[in-house]
N, C-alpha and C. Protein backbone atom coordinates (compact mmCIF):
# COMPACT_ATOMS: atom_id res chain seq x y z
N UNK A 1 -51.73 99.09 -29.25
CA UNK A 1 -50.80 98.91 -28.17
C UNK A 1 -51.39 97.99 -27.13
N UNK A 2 -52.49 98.03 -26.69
CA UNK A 2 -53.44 97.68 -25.92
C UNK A 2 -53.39 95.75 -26.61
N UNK A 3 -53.53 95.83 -27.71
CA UNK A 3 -53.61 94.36 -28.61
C UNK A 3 -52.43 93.68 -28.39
N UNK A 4 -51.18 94.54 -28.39
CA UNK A 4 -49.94 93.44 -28.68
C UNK A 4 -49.59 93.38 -26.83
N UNK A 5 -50.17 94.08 -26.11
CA UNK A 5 -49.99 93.78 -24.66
C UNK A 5 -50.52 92.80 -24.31
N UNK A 6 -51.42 92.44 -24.74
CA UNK A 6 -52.89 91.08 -24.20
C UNK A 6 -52.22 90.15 -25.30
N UNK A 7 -51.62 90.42 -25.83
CA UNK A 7 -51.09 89.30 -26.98
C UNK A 7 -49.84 88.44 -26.22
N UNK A 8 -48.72 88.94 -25.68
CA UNK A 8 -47.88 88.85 -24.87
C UNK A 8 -48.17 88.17 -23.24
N UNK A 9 -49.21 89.15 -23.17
CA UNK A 9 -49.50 88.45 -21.20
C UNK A 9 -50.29 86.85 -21.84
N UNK A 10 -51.09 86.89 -23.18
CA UNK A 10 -51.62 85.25 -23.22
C UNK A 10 -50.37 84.48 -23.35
N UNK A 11 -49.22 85.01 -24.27
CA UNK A 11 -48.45 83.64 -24.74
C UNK A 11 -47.19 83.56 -23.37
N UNK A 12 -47.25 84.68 -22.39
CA UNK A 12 -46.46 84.26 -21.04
C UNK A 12 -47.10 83.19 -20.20
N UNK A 13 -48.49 83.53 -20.24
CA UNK A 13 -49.69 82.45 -19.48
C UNK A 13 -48.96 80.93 -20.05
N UNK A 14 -49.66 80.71 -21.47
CA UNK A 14 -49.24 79.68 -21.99
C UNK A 14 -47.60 79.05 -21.70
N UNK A 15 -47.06 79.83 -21.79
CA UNK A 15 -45.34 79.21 -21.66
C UNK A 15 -45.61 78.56 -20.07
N UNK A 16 -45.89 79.21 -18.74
CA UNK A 16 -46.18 78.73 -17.70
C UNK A 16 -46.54 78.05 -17.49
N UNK A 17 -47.75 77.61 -18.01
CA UNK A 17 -48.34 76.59 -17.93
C UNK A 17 -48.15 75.37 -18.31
N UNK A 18 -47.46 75.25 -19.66
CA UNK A 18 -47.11 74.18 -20.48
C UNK A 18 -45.49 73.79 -19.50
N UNK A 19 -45.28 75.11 -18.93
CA UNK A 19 -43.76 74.43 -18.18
C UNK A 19 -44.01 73.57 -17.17
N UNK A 20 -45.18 74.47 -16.45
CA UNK A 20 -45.80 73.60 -15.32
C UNK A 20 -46.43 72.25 -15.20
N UNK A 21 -47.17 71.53 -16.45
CA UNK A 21 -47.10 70.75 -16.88
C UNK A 21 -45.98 69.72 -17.06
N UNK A 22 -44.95 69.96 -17.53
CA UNK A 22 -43.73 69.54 -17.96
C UNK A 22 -43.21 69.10 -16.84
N UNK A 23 -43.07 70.27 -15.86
CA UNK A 23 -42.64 69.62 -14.76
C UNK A 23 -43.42 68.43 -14.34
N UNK A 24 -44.45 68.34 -14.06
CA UNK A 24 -45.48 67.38 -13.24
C UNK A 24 -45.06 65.98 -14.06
N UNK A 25 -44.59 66.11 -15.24
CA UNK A 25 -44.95 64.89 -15.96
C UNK A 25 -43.31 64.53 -15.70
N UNK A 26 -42.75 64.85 -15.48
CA UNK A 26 -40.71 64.73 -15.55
C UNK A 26 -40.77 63.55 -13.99
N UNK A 27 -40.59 62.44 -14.19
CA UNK A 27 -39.98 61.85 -12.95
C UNK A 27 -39.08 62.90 -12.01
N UNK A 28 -39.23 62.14 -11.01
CA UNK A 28 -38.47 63.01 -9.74
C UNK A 28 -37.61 61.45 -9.45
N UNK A 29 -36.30 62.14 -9.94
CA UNK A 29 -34.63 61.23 -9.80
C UNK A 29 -34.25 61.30 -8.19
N UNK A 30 -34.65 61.87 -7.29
CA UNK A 30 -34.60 61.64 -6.37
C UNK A 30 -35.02 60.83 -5.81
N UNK A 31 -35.94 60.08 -5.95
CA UNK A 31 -36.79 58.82 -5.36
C UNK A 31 -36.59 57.69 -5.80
N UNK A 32 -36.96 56.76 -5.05
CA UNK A 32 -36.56 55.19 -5.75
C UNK A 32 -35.63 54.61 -6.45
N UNK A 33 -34.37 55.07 -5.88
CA UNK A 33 -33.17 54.70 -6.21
C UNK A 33 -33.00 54.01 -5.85
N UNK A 34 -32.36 52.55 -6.80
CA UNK A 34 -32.04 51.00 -6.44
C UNK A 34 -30.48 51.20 -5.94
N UNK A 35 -30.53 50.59 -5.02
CA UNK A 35 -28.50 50.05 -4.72
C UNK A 35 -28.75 48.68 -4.85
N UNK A 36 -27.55 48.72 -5.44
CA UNK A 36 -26.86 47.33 -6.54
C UNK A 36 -25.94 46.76 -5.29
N UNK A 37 -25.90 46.06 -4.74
CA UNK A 37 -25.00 45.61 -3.56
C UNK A 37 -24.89 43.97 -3.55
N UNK A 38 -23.54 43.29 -2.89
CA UNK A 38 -23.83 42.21 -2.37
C UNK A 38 -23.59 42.00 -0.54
N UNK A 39 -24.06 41.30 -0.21
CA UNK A 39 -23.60 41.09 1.54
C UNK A 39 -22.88 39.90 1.90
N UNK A 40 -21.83 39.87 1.98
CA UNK A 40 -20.51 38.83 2.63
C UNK A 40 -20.79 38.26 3.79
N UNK A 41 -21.22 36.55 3.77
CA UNK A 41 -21.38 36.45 4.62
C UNK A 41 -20.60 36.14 5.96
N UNK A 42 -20.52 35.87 7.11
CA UNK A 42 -19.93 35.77 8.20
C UNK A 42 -18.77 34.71 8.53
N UNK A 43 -19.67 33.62 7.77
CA UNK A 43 -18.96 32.30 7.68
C UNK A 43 -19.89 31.34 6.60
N UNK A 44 -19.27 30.44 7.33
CA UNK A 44 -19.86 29.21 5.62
C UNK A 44 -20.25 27.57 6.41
N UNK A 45 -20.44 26.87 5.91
CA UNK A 45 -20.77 25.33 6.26
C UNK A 45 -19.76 24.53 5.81
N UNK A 46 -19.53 23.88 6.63
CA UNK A 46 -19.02 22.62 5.84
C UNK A 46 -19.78 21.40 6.41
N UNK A 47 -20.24 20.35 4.95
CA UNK A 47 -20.63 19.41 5.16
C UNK A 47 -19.62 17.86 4.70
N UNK A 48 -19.70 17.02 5.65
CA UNK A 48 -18.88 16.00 5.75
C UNK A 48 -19.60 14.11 5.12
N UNK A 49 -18.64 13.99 4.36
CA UNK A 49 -19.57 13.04 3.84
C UNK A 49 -18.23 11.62 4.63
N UNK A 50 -18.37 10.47 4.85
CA UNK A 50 -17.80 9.28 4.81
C UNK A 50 -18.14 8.09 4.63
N UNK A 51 -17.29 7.46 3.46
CA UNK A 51 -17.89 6.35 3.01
C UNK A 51 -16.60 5.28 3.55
N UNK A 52 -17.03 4.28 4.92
CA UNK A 52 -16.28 3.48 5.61
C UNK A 52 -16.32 3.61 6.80
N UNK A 53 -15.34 3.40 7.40
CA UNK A 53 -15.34 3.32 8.97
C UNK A 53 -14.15 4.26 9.21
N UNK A 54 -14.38 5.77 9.79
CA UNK A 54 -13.28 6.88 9.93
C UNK A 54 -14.02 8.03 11.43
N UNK A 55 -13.27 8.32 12.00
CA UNK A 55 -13.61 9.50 13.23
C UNK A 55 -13.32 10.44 12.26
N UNK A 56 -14.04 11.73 12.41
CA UNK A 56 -14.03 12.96 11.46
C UNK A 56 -13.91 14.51 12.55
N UNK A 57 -12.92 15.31 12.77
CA UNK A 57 -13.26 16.25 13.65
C UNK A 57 -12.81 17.11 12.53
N UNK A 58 -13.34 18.71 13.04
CA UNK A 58 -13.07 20.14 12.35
C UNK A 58 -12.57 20.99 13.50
N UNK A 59 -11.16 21.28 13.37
CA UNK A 59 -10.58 22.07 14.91
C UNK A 59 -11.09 20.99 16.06
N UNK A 60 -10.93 20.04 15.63
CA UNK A 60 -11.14 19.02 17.28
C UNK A 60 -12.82 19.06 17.41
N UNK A 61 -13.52 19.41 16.57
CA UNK A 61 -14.98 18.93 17.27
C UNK A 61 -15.41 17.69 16.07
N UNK A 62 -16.00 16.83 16.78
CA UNK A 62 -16.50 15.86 15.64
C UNK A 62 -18.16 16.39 15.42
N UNK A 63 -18.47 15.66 14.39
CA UNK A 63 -19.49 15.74 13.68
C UNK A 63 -19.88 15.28 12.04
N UNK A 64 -20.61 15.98 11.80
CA UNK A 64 -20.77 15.51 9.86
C UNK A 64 -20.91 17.28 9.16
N UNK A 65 -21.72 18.22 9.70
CA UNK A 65 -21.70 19.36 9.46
C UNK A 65 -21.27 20.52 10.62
N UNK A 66 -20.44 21.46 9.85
CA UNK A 66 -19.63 22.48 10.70
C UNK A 66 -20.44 23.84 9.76
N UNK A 67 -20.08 24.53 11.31
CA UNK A 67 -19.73 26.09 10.46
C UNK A 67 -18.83 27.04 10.78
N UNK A 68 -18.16 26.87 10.12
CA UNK A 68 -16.35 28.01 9.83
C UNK A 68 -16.72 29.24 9.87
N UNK A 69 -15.69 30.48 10.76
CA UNK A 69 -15.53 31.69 9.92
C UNK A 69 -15.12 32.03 8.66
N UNK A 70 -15.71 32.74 7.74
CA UNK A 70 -15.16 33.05 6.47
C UNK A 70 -13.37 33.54 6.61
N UNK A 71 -13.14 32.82 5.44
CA UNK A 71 -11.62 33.06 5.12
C UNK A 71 -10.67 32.60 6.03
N UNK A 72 -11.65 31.73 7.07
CA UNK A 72 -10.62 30.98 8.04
C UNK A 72 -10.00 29.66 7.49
N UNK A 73 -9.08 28.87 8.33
CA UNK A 73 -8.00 27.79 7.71
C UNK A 73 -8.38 26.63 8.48
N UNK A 74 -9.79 25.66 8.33
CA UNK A 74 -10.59 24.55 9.64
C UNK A 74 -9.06 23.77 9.34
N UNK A 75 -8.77 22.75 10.44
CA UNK A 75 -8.02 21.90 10.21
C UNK A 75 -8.89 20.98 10.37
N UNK A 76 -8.44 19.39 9.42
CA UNK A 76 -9.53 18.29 9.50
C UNK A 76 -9.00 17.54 9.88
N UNK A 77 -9.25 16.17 10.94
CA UNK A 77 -8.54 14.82 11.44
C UNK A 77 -9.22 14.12 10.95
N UNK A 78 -9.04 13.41 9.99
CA UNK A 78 -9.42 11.93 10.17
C UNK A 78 -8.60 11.13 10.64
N UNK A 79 -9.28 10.18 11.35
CA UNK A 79 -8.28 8.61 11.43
C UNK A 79 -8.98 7.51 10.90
N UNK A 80 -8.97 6.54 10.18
CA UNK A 80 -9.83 5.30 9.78
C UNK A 80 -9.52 4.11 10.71
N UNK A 81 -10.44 3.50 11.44
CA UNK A 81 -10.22 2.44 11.98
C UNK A 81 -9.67 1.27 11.91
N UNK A 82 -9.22 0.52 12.17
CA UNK A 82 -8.28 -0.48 12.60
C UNK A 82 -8.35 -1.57 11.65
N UNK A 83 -7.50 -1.89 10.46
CA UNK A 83 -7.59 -2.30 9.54
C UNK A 83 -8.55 -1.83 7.86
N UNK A 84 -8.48 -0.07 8.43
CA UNK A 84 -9.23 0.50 7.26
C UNK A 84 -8.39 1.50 6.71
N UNK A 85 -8.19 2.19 5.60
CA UNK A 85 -7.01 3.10 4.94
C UNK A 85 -7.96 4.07 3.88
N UNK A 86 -7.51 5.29 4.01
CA UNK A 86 -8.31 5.93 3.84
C UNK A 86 -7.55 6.61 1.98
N UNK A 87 -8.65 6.43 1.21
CA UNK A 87 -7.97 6.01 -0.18
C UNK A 87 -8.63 7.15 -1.12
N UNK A 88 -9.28 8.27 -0.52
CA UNK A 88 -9.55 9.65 -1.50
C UNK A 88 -10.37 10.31 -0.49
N UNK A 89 -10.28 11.83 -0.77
CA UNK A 89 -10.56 12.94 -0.12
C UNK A 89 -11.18 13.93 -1.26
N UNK A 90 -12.55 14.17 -1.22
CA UNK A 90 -12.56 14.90 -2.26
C UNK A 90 -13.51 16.76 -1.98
N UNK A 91 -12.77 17.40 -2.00
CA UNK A 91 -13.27 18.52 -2.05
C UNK A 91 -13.87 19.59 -2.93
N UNK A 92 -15.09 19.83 -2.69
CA UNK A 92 -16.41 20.01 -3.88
C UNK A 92 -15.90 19.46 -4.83
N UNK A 93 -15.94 18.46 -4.77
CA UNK A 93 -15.50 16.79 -6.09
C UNK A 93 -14.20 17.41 -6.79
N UNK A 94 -13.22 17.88 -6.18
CA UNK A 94 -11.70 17.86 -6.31
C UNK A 94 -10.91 17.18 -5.45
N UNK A 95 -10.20 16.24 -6.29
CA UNK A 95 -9.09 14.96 -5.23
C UNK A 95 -8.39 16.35 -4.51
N UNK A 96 -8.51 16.09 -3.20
CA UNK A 96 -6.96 16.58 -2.66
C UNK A 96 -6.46 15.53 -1.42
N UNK A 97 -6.46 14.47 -1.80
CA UNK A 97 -5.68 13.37 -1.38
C UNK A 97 -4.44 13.85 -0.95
N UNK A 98 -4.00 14.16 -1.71
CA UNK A 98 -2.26 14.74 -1.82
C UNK A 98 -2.15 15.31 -0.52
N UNK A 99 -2.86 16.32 -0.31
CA UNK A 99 -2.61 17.09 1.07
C UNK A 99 -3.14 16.86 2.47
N UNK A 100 -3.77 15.41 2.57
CA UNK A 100 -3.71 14.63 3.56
C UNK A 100 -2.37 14.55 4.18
N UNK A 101 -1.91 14.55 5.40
CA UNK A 101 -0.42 14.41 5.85
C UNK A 101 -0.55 13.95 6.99
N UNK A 102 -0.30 12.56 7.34
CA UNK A 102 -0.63 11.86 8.98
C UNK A 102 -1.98 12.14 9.64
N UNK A 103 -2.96 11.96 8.20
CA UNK A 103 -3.86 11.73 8.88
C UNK A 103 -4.91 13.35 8.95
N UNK A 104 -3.92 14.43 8.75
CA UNK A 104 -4.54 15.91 8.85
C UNK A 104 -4.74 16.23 7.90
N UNK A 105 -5.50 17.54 7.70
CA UNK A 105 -6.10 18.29 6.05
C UNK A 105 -6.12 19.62 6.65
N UNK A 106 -5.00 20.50 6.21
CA UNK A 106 -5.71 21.82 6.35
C UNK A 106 -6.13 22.50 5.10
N UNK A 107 -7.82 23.09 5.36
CA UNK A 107 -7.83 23.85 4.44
C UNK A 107 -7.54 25.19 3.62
N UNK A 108 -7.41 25.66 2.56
CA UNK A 108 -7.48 27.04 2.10
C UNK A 108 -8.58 27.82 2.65
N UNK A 109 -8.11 29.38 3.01
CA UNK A 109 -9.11 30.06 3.42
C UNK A 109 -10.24 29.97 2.62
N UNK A 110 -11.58 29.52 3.53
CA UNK A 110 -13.13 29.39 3.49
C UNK A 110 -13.62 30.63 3.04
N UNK A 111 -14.04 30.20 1.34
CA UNK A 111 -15.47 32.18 1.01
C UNK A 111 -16.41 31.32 0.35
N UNK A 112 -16.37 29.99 0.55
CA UNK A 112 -17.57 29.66 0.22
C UNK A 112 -18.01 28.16 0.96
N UNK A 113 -19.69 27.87 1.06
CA UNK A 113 -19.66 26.58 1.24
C UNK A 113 -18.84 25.41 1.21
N UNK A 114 -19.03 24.20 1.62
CA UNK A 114 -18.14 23.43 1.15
C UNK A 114 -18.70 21.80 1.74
N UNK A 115 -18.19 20.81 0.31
CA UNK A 115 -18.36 19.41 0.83
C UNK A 115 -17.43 18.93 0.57
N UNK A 116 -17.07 17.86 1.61
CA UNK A 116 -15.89 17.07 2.53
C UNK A 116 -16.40 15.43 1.75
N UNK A 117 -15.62 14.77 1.03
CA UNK A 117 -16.03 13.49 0.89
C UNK A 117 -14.83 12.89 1.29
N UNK A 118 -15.22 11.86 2.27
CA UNK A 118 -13.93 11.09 2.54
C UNK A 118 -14.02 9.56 2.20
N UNK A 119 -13.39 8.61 1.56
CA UNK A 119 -13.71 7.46 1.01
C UNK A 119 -12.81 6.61 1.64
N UNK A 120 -13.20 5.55 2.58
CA UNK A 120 -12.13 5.07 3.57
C UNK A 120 -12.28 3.39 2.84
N UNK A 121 -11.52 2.45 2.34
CA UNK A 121 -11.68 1.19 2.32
C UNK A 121 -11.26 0.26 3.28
N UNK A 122 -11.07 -0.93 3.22
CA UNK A 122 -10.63 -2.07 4.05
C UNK A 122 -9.02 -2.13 3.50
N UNK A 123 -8.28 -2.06 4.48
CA UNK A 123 -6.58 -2.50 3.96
C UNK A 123 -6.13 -3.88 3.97
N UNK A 124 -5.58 -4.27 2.74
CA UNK A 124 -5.16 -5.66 2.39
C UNK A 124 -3.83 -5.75 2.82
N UNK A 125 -3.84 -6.67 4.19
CA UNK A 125 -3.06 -7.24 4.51
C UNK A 125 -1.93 -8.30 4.03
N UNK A 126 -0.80 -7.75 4.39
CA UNK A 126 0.60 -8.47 3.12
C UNK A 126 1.08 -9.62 3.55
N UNK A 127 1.22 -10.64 2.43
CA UNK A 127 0.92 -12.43 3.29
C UNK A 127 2.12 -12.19 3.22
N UNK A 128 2.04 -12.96 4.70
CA UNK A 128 3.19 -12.91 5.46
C UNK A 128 3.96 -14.55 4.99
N UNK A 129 5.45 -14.12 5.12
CA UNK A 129 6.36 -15.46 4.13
C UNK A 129 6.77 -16.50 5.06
N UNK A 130 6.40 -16.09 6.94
CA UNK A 130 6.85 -17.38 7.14
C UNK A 130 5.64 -18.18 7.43
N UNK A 131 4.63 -18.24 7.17
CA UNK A 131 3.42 -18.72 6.80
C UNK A 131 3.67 -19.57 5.99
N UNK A 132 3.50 -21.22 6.55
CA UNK A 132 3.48 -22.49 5.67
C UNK A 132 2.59 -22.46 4.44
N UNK A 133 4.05 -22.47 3.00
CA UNK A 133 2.74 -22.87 1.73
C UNK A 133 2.24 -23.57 1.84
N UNK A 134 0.67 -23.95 1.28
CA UNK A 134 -0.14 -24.62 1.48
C UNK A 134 0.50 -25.93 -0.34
N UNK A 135 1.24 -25.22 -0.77
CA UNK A 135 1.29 -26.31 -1.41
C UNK A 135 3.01 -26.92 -1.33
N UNK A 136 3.56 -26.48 -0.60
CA UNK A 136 4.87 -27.34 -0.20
C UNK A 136 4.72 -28.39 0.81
N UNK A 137 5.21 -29.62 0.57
CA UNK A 137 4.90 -30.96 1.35
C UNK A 137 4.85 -30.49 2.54
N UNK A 138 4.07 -31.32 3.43
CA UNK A 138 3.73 -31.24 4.95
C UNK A 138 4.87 -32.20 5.64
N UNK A 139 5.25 -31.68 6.33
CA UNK A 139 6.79 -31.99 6.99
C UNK A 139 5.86 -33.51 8.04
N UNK A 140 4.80 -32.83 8.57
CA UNK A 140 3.95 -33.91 9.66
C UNK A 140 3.53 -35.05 8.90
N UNK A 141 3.10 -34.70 7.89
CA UNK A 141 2.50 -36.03 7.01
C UNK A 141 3.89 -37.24 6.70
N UNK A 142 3.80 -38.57 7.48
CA UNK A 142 4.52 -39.50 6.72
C UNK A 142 4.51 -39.70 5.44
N UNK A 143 5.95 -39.87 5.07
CA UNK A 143 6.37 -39.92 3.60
C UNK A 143 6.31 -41.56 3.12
N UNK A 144 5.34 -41.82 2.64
CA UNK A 144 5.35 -43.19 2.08
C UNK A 144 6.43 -44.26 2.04
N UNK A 145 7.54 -42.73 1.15
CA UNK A 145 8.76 -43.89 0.59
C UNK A 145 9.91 -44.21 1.86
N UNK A 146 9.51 -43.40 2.67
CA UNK A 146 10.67 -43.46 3.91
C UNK A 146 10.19 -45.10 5.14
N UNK A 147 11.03 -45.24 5.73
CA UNK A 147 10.72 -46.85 6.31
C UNK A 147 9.91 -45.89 7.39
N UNK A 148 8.37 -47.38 8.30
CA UNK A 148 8.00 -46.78 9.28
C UNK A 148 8.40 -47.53 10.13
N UNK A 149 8.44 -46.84 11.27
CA UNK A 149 9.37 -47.24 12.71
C UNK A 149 8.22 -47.76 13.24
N UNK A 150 6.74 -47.53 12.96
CA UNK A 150 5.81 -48.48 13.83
C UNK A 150 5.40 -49.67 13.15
N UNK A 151 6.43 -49.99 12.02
CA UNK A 151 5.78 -50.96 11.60
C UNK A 151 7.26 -52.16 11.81
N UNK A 152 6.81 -53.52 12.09
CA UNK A 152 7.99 -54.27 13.04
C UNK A 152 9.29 -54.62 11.48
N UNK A 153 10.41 -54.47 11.72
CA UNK A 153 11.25 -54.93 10.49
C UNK A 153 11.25 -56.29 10.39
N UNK A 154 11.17 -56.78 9.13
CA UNK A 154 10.91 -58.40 8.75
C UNK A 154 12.29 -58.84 9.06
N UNK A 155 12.48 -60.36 9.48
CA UNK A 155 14.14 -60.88 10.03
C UNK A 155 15.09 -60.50 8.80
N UNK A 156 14.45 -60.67 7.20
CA UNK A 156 15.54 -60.57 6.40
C UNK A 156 16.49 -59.05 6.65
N UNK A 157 15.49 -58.41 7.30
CA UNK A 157 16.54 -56.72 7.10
C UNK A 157 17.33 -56.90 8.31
N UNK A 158 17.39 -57.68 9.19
CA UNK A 158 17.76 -57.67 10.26
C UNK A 158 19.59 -58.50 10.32
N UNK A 159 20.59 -57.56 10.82
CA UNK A 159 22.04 -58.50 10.42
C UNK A 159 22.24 -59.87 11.20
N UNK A 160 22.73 -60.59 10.10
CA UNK A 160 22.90 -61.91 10.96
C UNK A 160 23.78 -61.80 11.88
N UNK A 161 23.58 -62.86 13.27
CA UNK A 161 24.35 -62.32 14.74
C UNK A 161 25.32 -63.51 13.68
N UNK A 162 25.17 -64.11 12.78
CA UNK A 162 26.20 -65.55 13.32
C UNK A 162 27.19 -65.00 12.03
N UNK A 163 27.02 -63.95 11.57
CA UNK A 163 27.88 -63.23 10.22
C UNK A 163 28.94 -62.41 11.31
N UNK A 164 29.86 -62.46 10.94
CA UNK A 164 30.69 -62.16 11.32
C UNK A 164 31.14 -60.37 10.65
N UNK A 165 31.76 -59.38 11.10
CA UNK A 165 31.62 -57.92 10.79
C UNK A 165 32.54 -57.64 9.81
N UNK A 166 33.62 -58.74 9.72
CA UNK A 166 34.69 -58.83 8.30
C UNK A 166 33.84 -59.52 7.07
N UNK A 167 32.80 -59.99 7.17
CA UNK A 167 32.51 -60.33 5.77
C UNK A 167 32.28 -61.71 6.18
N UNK A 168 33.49 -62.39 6.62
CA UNK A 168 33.64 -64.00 6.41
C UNK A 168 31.89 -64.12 7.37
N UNK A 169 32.13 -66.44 7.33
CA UNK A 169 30.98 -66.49 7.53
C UNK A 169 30.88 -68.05 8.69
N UNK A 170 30.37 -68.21 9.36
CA UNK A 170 30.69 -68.87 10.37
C UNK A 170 29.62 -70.10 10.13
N UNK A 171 30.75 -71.45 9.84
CA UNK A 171 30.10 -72.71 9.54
C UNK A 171 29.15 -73.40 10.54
N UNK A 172 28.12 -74.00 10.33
CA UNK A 172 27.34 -74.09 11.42
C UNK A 172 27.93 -75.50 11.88
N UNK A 173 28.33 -76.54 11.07
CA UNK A 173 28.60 -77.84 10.72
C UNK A 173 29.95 -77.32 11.71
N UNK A 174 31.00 -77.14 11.58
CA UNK A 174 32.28 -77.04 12.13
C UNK A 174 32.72 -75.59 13.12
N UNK A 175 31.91 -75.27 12.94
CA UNK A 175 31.78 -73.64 13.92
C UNK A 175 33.09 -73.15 13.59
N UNK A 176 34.07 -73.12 12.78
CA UNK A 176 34.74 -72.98 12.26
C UNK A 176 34.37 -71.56 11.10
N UNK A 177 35.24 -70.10 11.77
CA UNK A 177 34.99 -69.13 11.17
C UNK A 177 35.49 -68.86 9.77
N UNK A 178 34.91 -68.57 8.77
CA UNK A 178 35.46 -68.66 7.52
C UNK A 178 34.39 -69.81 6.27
N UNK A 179 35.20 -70.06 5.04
CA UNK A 179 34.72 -71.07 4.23
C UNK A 179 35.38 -71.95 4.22
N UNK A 180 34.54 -73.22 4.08
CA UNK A 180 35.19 -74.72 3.92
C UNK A 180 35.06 -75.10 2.65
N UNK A 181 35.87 -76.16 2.28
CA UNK A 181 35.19 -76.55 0.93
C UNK A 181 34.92 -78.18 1.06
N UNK A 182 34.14 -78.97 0.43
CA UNK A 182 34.26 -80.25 0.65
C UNK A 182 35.51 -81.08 1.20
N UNK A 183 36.67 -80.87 0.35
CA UNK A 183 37.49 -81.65 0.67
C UNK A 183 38.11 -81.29 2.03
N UNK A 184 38.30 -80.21 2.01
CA UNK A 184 38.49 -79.75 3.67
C UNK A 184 37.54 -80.00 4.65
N UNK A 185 36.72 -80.14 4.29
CA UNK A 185 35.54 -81.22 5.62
C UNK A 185 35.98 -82.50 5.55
N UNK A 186 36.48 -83.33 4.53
CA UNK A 186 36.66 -84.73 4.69
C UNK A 186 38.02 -84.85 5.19
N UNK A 187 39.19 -83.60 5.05
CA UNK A 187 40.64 -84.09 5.77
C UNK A 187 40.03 -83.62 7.41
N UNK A 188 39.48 -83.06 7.33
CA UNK A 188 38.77 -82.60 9.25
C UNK A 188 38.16 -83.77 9.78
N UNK A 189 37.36 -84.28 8.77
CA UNK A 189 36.74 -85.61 9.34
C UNK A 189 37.75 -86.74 9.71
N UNK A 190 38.77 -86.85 8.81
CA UNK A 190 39.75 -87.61 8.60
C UNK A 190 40.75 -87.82 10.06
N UNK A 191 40.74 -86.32 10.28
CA UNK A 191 41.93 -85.86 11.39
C UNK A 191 40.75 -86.21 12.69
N UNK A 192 39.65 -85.90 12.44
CA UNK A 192 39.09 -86.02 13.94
C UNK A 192 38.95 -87.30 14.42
N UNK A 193 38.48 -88.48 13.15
CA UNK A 193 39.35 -89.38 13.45
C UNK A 193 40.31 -90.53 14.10
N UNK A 194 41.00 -89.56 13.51
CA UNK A 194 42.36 -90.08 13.77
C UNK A 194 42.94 -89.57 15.06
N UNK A 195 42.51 -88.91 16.01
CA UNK A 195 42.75 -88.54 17.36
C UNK A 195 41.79 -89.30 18.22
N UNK A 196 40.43 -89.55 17.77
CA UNK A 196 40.18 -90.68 19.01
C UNK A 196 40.46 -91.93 19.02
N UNK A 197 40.79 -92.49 17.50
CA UNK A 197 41.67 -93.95 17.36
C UNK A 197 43.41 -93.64 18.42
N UNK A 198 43.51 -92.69 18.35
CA UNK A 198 45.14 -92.29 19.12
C UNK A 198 44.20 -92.57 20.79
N UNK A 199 43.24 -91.36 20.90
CA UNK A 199 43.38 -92.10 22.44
C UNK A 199 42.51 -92.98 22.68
N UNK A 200 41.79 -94.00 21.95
CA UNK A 200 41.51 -95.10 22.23
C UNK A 200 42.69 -96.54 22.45
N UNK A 201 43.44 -96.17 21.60
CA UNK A 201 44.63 -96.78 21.73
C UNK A 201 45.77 -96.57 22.86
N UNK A 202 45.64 -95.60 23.32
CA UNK A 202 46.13 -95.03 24.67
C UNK A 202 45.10 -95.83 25.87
């Protein structure tokens, strides 16, 4: 009796002990627990790039880099200077040209960083039509084939005073307007004549 009592109190010892053990070796789940988390931040950046000649504001402040509240709506101005047109907008290298409108950009609510590229060129001016072609005749330049007034007209172009405006033609010999023909000069000669033999004879 005495044997199976001492037999019992050893293998209670043993169970204790080996529990006690057990325990010591068992992590303790209470400690060193990781949290898995992320943290949202407050706001975000925006950085502004321009390639040309353009004023750049965010809500009316100028600059090249901003920083937005998260999930807020920045409004952007550009204007491009005076003979410059502003010909792509690209956001984190997405065109949104399109939603340029007089010059403004508002954005979608801000949850992340962000870059602003604005690409401004030179604007080609539209030739204007009443602008003299350079290859239609010059109105100032004398025209060869036309007469020049500084140069003196030779007598032949000039009308005869002793031509008469009907055509006919005025004899120099008999001043007699019209044509003669021989024989009609010799009855004229004939007759003229014959009037100073009349008043010589008188």
């Amino acid at each position: 009796m005495k044997k199976l009592a001492a037999m019992l109190l050893c293998l209670s010892m043993l169970s204790a002990g080996a529990l006690t053990a057990y325990a010591e070796e068992e992590p303790d789940t209470n400690h060193g627990e990781a949290t898995i988390g992320t943290e949202v931040p407050d706001s975000h950046n925006i950085t502004i790039t321009v390639t040309g000649n353009a004023d750049v504001t965010v809500n009316g402040i100028e600059g090249s880099e901003f920083e937005v509240e998260r999930l807020s709506e920045p409004i952007i101005k550009i204007i491009a200077k005076d003979g410059e047109k502003i010909t792509k907008v690209l956001l984190n290298g997405e065109d949104i040209t399109d939603k340029l409108v007089d010059g403004k950009l508002t954005l979608d609510p801000i949850y992340e960083d962000k870059a602003l590229d604005i690409q401004v060129e030179t604007e080609l001016l539209p030739v204007d039509s009443s602008e003299p072609d350079s290859s239609a005749p010059d109105s100032s330049t004398p025209d060869s084939s036309a007469p020049d007034s500084s140069k003196p007209v030779s007598s032949s172009s000039k009308p005869d005073s002793t031509k008469p405006s009907d055509g006919s033609t005025n004899n120099p010999v008999t001043g007699v307007i019209g044509t003669v023909s021989v024989g009609g000069l010799a009855a004229l000669a004939a007759l003229t004549m014959l009037k100073r033999k009349n008043k010589d004879e008188e």
